[in-house]
C-alpha atoms as a PDB file:
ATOM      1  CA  UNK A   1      -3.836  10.070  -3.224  1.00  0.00           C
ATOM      2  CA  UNK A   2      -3.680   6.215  -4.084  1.00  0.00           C
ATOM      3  CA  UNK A   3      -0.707   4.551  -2.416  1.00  0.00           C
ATOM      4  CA  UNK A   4       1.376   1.714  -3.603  1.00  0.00           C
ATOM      5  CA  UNK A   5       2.885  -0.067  -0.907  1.00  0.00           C
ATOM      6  CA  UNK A   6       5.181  -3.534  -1.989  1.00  0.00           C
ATOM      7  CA  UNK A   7       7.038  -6.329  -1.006  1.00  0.00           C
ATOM      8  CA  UNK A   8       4.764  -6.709   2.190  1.00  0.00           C
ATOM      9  CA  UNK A   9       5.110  -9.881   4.059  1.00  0.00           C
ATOM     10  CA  UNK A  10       2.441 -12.390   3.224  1.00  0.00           C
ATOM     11  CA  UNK A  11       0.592 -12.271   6.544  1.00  0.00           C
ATOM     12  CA  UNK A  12      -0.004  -8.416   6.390  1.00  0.00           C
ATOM     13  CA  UNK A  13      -4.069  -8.052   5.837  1.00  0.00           C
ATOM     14  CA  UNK A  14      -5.569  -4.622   5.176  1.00  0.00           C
ATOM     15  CA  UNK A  15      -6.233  -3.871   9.009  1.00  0.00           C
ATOM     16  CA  UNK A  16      -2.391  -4.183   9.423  1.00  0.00           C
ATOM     17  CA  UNK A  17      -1.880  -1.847   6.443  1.00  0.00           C
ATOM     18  CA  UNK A  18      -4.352   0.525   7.346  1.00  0.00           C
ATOM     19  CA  UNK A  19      -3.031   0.590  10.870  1.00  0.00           C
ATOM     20  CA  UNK A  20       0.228   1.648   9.458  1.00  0.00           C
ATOM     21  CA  UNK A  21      -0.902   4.435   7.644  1.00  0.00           C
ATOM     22  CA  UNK A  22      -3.345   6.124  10.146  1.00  0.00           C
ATOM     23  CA  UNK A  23      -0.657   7.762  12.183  1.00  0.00           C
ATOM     24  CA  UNK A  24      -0.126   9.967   9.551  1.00  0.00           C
ATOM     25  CA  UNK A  25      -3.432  10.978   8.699  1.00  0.00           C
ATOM     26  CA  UNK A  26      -7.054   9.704   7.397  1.00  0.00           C
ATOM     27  CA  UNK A  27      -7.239   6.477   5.363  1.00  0.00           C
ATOM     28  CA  UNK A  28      -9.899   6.238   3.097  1.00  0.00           C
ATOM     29  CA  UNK A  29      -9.379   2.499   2.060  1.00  0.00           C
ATOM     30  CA  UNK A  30      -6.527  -0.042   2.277  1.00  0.00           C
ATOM     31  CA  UNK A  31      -6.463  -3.205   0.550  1.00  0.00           C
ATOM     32  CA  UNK A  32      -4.128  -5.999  -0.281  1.00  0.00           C
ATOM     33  CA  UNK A  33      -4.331  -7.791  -3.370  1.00  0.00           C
ATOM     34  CA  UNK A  34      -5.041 -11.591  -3.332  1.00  0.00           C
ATOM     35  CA  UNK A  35      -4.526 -14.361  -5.975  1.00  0.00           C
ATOM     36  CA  UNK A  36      -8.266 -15.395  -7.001  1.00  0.00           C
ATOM     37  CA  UNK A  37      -7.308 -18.907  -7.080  1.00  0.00           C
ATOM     38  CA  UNK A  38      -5.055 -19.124  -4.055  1.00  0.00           C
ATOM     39  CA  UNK A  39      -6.955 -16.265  -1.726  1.00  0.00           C
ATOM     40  CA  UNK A  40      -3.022 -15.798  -0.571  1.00  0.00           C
ATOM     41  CA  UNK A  41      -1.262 -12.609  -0.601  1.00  0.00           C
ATOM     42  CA  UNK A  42       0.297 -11.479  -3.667  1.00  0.00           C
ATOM     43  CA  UNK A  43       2.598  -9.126  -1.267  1.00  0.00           C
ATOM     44  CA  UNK A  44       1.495  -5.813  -1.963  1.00  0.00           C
ATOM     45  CA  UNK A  45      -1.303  -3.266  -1.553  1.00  0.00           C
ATOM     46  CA  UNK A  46      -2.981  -0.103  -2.031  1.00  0.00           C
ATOM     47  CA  UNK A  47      -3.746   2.402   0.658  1.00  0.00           C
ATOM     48  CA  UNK A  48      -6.172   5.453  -0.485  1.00  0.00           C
ATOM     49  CA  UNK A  49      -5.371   8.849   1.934  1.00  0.00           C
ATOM     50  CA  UNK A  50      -7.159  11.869   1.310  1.00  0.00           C
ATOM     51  CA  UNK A  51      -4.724  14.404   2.411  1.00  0.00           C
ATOM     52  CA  UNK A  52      -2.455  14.694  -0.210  1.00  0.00           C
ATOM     53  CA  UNK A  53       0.205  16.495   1.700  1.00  0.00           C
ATOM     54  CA  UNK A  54      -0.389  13.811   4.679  1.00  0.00           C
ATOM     55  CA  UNK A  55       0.576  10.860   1.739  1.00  0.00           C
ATOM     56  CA  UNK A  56       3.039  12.203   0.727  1.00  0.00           C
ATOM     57  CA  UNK A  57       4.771  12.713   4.480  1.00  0.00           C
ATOM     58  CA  UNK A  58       3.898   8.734   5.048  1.00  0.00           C
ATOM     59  CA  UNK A  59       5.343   8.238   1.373  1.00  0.00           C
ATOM     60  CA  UNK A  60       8.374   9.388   2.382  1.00  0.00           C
ATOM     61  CA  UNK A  61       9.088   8.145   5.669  1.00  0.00           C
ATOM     62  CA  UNK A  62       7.602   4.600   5.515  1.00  0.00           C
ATOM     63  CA  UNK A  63       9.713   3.786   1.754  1.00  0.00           C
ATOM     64  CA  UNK A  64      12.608   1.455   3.051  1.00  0.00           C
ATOM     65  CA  UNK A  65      11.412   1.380   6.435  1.00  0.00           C
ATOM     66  CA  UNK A  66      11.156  -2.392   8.125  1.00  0.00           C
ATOM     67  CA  UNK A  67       7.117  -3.349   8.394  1.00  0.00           C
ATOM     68  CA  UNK A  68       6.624  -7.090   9.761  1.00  0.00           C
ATOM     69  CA  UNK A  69      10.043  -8.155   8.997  1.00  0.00           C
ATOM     70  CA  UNK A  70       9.906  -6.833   5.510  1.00  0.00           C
ATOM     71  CA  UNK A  71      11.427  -3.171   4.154  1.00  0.00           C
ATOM     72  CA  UNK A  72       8.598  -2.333   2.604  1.00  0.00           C
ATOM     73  CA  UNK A  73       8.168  -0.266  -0.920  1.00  0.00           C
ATOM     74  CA  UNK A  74       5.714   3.282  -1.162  1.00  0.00           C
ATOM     75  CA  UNK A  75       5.370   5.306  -3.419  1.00  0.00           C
ATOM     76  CA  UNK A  76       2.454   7.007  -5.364  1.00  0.00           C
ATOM     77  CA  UNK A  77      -0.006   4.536  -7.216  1.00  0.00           C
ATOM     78  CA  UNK A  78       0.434   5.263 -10.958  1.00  0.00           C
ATOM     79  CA  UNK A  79      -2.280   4.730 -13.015  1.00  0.00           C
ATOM     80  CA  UNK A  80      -3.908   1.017 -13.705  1.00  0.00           C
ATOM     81  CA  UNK A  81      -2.497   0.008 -17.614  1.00  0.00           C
ATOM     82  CA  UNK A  82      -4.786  -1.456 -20.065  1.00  0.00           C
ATOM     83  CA  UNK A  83      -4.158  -3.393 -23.620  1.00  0.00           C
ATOM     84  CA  UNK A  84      -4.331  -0.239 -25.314  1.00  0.00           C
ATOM     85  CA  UNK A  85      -1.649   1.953 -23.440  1.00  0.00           C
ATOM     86  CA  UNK A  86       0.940  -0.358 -25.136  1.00  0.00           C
END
């Protein structure tokens, strides 16, 4: 299951955000999306988990919870939207 995780504080990198994740099961990828320009943060991520039932346990107790100062956002990832979904 891809992850959506938001409003993470600036500083968070992907080890961070994988580190979160791994206590509730196996993390397939985590990464945090970057302006091209800037290389900063744009404060949020996706982590990929491959238990579905294990995501969704992490879903639901990491939404709202405090992560580096920050209540973080998770919930499912929904689908990337192109020009011609609109």
């Amino acid at each position: 299951m891809n992850i959506y995780v938001g409003n993470l504080d600036f500083k968070v990198n992907e080890n961070d955000l994988e580190g979160l994740f791994e206590s509730y099961g196996n993390v397939s990828s985590a990464k945090v999306i970057v302006d091209k320009f800037s290389g900063r943060s744009k404060g949020f991520g996706f982590v990929t988990m491959d238990d579905d039932e294990e995501a969704k346990q992490a879903i639901k107790e990491l939404n709202g919870s405090a992560f580096q100062s920050r209540d973080i956002i998770v919930n499912e990832a929904r689908p990337k939207r192109t020009d011609y979904d609109r």
